[in-house]
PDB file of N, CA and C in Angstrom:
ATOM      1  N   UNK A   1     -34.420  29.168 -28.540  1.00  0.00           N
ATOM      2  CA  UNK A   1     -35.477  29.996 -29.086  1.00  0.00           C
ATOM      3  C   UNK A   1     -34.939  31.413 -29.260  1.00  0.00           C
ATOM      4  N   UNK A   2     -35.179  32.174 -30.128  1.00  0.00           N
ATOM      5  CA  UNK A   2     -34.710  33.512 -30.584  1.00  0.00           C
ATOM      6  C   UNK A   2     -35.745  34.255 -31.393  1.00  0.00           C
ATOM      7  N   UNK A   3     -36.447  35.558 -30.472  1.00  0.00           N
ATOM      8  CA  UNK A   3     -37.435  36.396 -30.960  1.00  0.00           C
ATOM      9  C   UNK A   3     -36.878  37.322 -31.182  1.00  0.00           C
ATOM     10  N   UNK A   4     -37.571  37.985 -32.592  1.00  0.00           N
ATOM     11  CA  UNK A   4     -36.940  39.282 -33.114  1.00  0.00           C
ATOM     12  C   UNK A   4     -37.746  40.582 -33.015  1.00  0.00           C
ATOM     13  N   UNK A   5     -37.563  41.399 -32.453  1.00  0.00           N
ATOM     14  CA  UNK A   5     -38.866  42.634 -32.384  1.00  0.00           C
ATOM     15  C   UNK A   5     -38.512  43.347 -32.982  1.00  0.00           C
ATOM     16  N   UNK A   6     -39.133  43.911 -33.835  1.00  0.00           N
ATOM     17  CA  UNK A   6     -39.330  44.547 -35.292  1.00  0.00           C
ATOM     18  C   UNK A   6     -39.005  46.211 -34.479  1.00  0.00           C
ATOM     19  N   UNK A   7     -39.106  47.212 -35.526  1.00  0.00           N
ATOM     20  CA  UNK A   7     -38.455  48.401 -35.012  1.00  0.00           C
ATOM     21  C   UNK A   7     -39.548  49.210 -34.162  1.00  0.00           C
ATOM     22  N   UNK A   8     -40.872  49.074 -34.986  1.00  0.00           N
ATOM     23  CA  UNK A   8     -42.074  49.225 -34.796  1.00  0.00           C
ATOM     24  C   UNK A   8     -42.828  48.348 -33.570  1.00  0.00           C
ATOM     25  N   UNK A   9     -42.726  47.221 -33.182  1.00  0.00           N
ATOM     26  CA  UNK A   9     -42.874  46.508 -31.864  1.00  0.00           C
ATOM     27  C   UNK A   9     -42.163  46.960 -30.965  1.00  0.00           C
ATOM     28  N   UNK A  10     -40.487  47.209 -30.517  1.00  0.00           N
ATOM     29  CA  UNK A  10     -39.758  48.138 -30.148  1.00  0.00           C
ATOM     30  C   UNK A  10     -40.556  48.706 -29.481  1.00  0.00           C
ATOM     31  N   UNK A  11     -40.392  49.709 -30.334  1.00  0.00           N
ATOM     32  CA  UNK A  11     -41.419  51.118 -30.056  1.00  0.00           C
ATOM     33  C   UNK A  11     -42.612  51.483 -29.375  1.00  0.00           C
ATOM     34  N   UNK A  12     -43.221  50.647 -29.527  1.00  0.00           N
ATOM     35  CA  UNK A  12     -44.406  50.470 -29.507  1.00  0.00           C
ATOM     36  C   UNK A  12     -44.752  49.783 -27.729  1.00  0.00           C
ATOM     37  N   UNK A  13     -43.932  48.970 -27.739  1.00  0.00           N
ATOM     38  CA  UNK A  13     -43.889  48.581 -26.205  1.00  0.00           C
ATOM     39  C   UNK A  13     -42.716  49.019 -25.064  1.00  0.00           C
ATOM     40  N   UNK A  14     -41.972  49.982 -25.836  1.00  0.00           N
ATOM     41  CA  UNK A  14     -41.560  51.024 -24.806  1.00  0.00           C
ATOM     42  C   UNK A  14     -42.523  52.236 -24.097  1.00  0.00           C
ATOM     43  N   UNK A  15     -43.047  52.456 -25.525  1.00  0.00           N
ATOM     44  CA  UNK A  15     -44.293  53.932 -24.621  1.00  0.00           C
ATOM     45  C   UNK A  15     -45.271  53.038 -23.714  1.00  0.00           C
ATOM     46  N   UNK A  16     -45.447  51.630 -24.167  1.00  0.00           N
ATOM     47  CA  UNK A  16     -46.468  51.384 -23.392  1.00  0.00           C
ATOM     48  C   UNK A  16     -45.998  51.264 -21.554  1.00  0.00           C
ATOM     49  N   UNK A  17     -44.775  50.505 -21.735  1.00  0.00           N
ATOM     50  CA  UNK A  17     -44.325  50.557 -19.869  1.00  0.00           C
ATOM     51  C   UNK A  17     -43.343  51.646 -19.483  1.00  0.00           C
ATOM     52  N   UNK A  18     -43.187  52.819 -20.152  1.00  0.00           N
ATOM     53  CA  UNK A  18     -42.324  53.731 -19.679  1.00  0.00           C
ATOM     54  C   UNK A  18     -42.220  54.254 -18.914  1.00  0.00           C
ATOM     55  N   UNK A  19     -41.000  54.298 -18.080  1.00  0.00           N
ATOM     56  CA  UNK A  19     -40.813  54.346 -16.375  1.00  0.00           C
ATOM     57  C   UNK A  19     -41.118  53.723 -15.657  1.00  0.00           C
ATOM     58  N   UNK A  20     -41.744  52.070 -15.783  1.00  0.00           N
ATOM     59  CA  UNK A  20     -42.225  51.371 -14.715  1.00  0.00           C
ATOM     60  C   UNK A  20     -41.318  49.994 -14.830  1.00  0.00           C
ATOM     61  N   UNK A  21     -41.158  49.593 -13.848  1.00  0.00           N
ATOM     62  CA  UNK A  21     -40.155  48.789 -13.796  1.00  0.00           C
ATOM     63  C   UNK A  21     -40.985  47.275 -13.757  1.00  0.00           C
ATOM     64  N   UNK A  22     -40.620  46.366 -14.203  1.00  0.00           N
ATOM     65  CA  UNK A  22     -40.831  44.971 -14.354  1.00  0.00           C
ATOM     66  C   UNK A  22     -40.091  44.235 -15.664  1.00  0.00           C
ATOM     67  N   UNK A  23     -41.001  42.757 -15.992  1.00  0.00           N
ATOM     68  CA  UNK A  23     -40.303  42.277 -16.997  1.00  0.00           C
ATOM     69  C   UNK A  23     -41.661  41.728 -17.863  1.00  0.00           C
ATOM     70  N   UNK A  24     -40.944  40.953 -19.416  1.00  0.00           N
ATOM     71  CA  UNK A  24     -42.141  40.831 -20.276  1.00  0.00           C
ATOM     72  C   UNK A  24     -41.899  39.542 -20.441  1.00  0.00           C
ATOM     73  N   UNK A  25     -43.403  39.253 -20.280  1.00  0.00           N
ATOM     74  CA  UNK A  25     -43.477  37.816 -21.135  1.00  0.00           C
ATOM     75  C   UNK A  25     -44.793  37.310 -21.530  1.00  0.00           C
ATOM     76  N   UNK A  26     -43.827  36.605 -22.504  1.00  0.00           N
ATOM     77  CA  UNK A  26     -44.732  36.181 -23.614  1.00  0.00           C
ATOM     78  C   UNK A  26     -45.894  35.049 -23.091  1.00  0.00           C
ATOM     79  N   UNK A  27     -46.903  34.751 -22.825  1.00  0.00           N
ATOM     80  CA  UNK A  27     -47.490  34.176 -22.165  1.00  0.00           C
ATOM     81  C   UNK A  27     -48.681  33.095 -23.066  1.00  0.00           C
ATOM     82  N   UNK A  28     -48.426  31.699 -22.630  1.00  0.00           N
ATOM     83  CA  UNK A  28     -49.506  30.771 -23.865  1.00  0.00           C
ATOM     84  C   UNK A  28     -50.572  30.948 -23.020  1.00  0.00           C
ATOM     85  N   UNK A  29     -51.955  30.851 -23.135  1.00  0.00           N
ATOM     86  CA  UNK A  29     -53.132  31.480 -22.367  1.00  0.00           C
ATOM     87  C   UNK A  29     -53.653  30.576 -22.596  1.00  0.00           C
ATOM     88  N   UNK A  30     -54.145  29.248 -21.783  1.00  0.00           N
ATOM     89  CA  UNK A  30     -54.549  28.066 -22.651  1.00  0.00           C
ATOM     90  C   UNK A  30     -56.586  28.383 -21.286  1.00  0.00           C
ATOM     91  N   UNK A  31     -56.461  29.325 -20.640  1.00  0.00           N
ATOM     92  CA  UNK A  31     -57.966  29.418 -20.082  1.00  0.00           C
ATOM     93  C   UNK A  31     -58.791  29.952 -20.853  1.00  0.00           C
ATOM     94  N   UNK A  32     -60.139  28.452 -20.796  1.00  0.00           N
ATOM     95  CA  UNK A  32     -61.102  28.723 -20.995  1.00  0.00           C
ATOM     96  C   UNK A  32     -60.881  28.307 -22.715  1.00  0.00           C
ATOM     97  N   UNK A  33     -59.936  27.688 -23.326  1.00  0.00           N
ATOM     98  CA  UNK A  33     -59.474  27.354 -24.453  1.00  0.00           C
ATOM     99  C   UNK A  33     -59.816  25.437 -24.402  1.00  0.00           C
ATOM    100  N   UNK A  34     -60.021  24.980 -23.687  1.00  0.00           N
ATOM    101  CA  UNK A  34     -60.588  23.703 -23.627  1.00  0.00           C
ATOM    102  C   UNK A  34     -59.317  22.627 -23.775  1.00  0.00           C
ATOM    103  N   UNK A  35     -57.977  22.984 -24.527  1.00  0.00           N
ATOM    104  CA  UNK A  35     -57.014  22.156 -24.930  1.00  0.00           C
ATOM    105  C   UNK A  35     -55.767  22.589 -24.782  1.00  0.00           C
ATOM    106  N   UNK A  36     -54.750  22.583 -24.421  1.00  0.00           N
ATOM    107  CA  UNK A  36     -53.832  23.049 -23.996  1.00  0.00           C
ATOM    108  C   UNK A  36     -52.991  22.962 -25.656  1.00  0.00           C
ATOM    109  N   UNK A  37     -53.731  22.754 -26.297  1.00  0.00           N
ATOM    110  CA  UNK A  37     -52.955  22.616 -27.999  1.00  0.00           C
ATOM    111  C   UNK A  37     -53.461  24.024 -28.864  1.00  0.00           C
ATOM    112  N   UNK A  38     -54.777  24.320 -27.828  1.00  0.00           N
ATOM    113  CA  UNK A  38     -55.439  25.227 -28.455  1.00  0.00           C
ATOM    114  C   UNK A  38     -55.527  26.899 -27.926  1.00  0.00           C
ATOM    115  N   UNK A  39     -54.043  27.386 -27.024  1.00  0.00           N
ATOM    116  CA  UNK A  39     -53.833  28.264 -26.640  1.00  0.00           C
ATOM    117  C   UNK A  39     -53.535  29.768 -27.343  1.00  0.00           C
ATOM    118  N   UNK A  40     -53.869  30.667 -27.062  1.00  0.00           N
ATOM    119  CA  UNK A  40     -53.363  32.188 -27.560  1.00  0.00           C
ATOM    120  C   UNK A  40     -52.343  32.532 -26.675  1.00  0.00           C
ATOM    121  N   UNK A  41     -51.402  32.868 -27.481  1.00  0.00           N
ATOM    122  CA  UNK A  41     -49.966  34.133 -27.037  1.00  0.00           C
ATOM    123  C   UNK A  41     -50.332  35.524 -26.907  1.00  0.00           C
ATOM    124  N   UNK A  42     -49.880  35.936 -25.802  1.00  0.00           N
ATOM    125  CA  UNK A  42     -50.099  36.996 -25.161  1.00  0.00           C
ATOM    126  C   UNK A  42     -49.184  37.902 -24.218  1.00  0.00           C
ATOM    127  N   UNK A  43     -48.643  38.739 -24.145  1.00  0.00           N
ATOM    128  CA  UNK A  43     -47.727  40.060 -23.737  1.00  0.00           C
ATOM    129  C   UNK A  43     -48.187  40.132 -22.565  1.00  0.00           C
ATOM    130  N   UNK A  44     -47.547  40.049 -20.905  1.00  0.00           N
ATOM    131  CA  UNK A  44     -47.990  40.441 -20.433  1.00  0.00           C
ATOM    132  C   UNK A  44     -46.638  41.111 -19.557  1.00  0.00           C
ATOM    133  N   UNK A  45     -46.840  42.421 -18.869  1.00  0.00           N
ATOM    134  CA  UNK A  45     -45.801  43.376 -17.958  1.00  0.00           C
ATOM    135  C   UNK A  45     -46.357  42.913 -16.745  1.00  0.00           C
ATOM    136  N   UNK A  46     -45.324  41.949 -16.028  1.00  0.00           N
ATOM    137  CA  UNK A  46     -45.211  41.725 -14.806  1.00  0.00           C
ATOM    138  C   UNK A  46     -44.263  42.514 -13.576  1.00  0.00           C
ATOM    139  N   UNK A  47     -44.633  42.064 -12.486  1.00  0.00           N
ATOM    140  CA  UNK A  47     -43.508  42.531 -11.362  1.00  0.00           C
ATOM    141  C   UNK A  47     -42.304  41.326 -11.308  1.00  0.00           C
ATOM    142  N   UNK A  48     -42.385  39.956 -11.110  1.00  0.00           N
ATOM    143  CA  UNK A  48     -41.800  39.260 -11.022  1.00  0.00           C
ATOM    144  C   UNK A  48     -41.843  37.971 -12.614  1.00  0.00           C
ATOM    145  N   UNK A  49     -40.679  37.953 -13.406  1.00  0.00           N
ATOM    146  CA  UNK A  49     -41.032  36.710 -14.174  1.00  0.00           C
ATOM    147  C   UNK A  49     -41.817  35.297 -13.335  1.00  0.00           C
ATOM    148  N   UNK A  50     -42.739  34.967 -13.609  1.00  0.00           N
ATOM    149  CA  UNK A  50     -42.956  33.876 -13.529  1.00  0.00           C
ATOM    150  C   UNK A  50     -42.085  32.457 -13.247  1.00  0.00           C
ATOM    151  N   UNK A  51     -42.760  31.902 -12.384  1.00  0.00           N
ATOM    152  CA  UNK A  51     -41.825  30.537 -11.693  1.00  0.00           C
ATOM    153  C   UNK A  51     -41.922  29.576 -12.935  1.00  0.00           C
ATOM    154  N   UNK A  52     -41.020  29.271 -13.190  1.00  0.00           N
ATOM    155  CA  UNK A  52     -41.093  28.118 -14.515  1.00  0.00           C
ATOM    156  C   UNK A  52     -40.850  28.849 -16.136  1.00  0.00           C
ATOM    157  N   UNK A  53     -40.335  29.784 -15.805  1.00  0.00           N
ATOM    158  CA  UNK A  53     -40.229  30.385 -16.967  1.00  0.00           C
ATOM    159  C   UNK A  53     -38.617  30.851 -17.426  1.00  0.00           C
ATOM    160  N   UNK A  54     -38.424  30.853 -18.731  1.00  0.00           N
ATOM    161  CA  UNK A  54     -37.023  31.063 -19.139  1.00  0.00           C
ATOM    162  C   UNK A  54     -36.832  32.519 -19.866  1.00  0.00           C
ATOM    163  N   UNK A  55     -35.590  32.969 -20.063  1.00  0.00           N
ATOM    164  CA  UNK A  55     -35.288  34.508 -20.620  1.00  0.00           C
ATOM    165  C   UNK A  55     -35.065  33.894 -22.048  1.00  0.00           C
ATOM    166  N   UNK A  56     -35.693  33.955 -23.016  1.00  0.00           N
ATOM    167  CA  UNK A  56     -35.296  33.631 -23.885  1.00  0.00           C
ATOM    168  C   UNK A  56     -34.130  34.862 -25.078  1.00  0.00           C
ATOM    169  N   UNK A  57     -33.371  34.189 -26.218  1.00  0.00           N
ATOM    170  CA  UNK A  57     -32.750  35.063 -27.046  1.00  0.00           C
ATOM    171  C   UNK A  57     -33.528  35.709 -27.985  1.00  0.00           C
ATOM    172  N   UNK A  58     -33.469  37.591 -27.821  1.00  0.00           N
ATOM    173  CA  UNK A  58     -33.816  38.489 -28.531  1.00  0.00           C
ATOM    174  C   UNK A  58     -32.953  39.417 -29.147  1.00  0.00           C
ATOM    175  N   UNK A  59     -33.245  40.365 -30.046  1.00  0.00           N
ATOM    176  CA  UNK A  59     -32.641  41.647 -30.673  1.00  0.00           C
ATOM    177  C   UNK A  59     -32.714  42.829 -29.609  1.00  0.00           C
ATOM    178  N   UNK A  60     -33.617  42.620 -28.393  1.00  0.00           N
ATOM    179  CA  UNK A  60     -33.818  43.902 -27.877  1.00  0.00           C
ATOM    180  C   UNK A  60     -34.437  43.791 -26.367  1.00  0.00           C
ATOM    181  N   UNK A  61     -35.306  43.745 -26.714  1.00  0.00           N
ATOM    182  CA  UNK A  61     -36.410  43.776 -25.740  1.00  0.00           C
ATOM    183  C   UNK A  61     -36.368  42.742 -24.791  1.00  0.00           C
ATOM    184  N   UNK A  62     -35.429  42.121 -23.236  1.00  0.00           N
ATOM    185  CA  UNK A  62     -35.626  41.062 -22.601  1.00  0.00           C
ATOM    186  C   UNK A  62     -36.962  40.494 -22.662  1.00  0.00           C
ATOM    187  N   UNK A  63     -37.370  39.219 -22.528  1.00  0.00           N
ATOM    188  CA  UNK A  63     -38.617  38.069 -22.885  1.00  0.00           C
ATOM    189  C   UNK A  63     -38.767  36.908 -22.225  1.00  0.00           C
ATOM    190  N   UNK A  64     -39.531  36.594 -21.340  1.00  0.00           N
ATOM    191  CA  UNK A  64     -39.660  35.375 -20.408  1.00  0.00           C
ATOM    192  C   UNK A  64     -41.187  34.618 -21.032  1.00  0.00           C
ATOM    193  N   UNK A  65     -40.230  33.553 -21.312  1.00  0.00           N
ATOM    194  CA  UNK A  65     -41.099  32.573 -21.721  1.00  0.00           C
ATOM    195  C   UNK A  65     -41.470  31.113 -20.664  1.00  0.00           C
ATOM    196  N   UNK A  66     -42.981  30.375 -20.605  1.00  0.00           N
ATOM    197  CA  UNK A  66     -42.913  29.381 -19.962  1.00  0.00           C
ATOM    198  C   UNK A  66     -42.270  28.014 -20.506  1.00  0.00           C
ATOM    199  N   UNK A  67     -41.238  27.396 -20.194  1.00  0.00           N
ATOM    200  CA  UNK A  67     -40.898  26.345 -20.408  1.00  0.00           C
ATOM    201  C   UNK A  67     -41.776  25.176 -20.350  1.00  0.00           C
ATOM    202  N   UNK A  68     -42.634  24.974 -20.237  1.00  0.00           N
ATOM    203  CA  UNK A  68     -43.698  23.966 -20.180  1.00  0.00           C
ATOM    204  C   UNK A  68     -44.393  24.188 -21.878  1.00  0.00           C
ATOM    205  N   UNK A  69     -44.585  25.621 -22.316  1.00  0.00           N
ATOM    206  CA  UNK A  69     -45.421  25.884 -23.484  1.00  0.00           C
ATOM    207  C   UNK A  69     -44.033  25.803 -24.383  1.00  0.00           C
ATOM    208  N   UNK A  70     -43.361  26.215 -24.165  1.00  0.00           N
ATOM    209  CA  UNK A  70     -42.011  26.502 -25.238  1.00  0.00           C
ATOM    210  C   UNK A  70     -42.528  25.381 -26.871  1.00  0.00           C
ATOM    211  N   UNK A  71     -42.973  24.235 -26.240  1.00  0.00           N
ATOM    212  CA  UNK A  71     -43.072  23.102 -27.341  1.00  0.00           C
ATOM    213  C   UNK A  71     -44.162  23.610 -28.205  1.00  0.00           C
ATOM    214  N   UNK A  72     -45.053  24.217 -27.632  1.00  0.00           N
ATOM    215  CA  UNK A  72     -45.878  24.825 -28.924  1.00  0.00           C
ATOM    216  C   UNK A  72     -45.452  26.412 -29.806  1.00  0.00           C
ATOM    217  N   UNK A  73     -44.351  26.691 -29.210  1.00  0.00           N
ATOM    218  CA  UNK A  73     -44.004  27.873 -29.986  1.00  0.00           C
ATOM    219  C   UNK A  73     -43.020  27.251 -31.265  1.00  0.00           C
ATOM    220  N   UNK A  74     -42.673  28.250 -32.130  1.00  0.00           N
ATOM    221  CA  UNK A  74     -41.763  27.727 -32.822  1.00  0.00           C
ATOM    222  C   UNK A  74     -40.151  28.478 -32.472  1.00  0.00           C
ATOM    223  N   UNK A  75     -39.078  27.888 -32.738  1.00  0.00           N
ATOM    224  CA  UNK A  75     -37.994  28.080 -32.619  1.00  0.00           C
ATOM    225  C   UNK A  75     -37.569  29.532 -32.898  1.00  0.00           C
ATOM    226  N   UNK A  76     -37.961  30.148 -34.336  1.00  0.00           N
ATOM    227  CA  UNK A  76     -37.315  31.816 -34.604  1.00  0.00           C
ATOM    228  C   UNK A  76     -38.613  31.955 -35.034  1.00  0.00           C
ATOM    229  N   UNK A  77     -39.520  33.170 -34.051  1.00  0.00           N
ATOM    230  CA  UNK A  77     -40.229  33.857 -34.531  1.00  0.00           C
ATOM    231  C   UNK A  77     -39.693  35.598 -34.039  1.00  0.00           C
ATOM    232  N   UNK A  78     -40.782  36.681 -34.632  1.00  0.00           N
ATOM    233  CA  UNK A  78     -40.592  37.778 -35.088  1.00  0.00           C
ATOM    234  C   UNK A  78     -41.944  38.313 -34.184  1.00  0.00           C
ATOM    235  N   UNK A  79     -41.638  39.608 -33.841  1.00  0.00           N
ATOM    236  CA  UNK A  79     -43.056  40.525 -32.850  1.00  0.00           C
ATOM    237  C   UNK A  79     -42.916  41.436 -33.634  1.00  0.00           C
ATOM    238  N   UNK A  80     -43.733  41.819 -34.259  1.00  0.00           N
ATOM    239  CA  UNK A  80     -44.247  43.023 -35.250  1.00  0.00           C
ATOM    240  C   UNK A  80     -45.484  43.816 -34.366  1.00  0.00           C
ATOM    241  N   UNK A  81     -45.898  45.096 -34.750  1.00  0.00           N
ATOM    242  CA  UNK A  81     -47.179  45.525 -34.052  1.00  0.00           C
ATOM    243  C   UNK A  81     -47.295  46.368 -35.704  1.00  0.00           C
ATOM    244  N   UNK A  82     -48.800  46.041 -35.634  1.00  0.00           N
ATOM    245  CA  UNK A  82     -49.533  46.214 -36.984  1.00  0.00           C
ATOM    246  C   UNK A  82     -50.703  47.486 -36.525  1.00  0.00           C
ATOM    247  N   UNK A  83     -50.070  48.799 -37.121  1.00  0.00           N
ATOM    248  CA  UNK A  83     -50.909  49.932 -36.256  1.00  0.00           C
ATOM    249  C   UNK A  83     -52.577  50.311 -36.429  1.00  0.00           C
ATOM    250  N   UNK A  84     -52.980  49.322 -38.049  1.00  0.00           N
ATOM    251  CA  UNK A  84     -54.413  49.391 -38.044  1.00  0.00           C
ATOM    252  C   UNK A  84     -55.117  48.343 -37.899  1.00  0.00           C
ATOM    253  N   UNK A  85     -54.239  47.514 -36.853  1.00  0.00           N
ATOM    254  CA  UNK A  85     -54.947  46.665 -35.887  1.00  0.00           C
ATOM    255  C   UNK A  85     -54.518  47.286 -34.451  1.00  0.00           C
ATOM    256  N   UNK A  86     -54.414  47.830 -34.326  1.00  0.00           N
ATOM    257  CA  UNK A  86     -53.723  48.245 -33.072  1.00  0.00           C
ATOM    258  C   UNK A  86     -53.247  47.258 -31.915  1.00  0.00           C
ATOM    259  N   UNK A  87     -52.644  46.339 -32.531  1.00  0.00           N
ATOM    260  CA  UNK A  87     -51.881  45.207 -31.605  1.00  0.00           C
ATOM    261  C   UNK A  87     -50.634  44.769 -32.001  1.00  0.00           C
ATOM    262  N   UNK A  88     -50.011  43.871 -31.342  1.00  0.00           N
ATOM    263  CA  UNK A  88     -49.180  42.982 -31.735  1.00  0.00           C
ATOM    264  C   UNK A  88     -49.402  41.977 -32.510  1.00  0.00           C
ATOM    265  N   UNK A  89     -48.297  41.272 -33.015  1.00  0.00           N
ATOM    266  CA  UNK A  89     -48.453  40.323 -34.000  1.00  0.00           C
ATOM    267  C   UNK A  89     -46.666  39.606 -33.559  1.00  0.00           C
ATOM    268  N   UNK A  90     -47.599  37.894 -33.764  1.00  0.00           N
ATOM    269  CA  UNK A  90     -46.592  36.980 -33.123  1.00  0.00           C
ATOM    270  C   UNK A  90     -46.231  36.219 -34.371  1.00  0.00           C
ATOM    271  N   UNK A  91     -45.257  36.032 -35.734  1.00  0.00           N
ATOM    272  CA  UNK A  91     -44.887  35.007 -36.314  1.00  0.00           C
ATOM    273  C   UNK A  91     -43.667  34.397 -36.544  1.00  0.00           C
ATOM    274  N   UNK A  92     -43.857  33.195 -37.251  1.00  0.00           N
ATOM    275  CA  UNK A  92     -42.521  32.911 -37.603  1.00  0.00           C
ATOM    276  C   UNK A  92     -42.272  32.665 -39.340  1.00  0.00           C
ATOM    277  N   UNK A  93     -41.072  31.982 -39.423  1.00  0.00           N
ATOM    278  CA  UNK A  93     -41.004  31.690 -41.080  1.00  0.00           C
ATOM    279  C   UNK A  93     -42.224  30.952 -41.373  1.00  0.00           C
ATOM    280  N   UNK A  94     -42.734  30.298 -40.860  1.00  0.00           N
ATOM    281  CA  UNK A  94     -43.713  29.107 -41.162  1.00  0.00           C
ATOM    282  C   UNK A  94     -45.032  29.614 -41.242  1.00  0.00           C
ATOM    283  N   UNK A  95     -45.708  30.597 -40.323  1.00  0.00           N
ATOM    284  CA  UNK A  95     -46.879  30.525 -39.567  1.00  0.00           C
ATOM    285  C   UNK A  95     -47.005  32.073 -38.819  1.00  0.00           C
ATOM    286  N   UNK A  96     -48.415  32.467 -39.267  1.00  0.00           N
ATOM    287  CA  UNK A  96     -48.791  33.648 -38.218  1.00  0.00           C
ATOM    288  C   UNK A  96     -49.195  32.964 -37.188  1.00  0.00           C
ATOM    289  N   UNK A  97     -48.469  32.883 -35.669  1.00  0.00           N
ATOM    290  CA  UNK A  97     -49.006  32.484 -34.558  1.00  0.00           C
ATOM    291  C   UNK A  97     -50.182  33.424 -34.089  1.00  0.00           C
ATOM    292  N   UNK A  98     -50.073  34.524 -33.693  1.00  0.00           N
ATOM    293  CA  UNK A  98     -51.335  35.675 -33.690  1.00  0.00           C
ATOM    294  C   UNK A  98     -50.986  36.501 -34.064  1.00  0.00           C
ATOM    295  N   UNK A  99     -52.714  36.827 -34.764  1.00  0.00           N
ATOM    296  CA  UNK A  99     -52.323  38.308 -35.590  1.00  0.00           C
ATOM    297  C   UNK A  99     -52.821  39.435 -34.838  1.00  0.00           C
ATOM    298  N   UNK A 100     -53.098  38.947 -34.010  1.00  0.00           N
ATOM    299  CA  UNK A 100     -54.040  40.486 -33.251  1.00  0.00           C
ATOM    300  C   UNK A 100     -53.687  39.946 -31.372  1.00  0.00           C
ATOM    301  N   UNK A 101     -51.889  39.822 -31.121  1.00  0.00           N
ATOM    302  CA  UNK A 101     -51.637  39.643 -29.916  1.00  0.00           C
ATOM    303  C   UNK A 101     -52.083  40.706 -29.200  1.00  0.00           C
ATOM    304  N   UNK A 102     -52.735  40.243 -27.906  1.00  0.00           N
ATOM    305  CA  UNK A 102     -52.691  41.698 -26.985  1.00  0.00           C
ATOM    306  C   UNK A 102     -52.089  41.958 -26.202  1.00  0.00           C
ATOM    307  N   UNK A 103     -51.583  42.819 -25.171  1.00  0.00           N
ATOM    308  CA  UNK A 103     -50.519  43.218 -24.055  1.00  0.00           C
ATOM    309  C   UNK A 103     -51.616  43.398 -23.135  1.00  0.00           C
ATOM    310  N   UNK A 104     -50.727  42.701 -21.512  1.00  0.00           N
ATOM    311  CA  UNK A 104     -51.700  42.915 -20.616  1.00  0.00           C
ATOM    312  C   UNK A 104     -50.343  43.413 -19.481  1.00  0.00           C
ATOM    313  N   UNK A 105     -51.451  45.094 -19.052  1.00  0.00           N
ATOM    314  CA  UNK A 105     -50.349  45.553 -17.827  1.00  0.00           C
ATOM    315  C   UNK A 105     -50.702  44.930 -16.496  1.00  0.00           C
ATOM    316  N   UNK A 106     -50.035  44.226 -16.263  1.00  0.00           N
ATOM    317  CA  UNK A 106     -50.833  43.042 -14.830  1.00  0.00           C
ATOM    318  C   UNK A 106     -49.913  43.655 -13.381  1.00  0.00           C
ATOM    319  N   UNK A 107     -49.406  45.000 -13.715  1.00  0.00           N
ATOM    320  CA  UNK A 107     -49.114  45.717 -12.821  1.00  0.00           C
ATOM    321  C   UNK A 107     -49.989  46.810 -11.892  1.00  0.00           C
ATOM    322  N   UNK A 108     -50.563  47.275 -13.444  1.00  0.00           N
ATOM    323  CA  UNK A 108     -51.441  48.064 -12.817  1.00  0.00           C
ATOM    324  C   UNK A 108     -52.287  48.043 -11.918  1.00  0.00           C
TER     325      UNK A 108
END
């Protein structure tokens, strides 16, 4: 798997954890979603990656993904942040996975 973060995603999620130490990952959110087919991707700044989870290949930004969800992602997608949505955005060649990803500081 290989995610690309755009210059503007970059950016964008450096001011958000600056100076605080942890790691990111990309997280399938399948609560309260009824189907585990029917999950949202989601950013979240942890203290510790997650048990079951892999570093996947990026341009920049280290990324821990769960190996259990990996099968519903696709192989090369791209993290863009779209500033008059004020979020992230998860796609690939194929498919907008989400257009309005959110980041969660689960440090704070």
């Amino acid at each position: 798997m290989y995610i690309e973060w755009t210059e503007t995603a970059a950016g964008k999620m450096v001011d958000k954890v600056e100076g605080q130490e942890g790691y990111l990952q990309l997280k399938y959110d399948t609560d309260g979603c009824g189907c585990v087919v029917s999950g949202v991707t989601a950013l979240w700044w942890v203290n510790e990656p997650e048990e079951g989870t892999e570093k996947v290949e990026t341009n920049g930004i280290p990324l821990y993904v769960e190996k259990s969800k990996m099968i519903f992602l696709d192989e090369v997608m791209k993290i863009d942040f779209i500033p008059e949505a004020n979020s992230f955005q998860l796609k690939s060649p194929n498919q907008i996975l989400n257009p309005r990803m959110s980041f969660f500081n689960k440090i704070q």
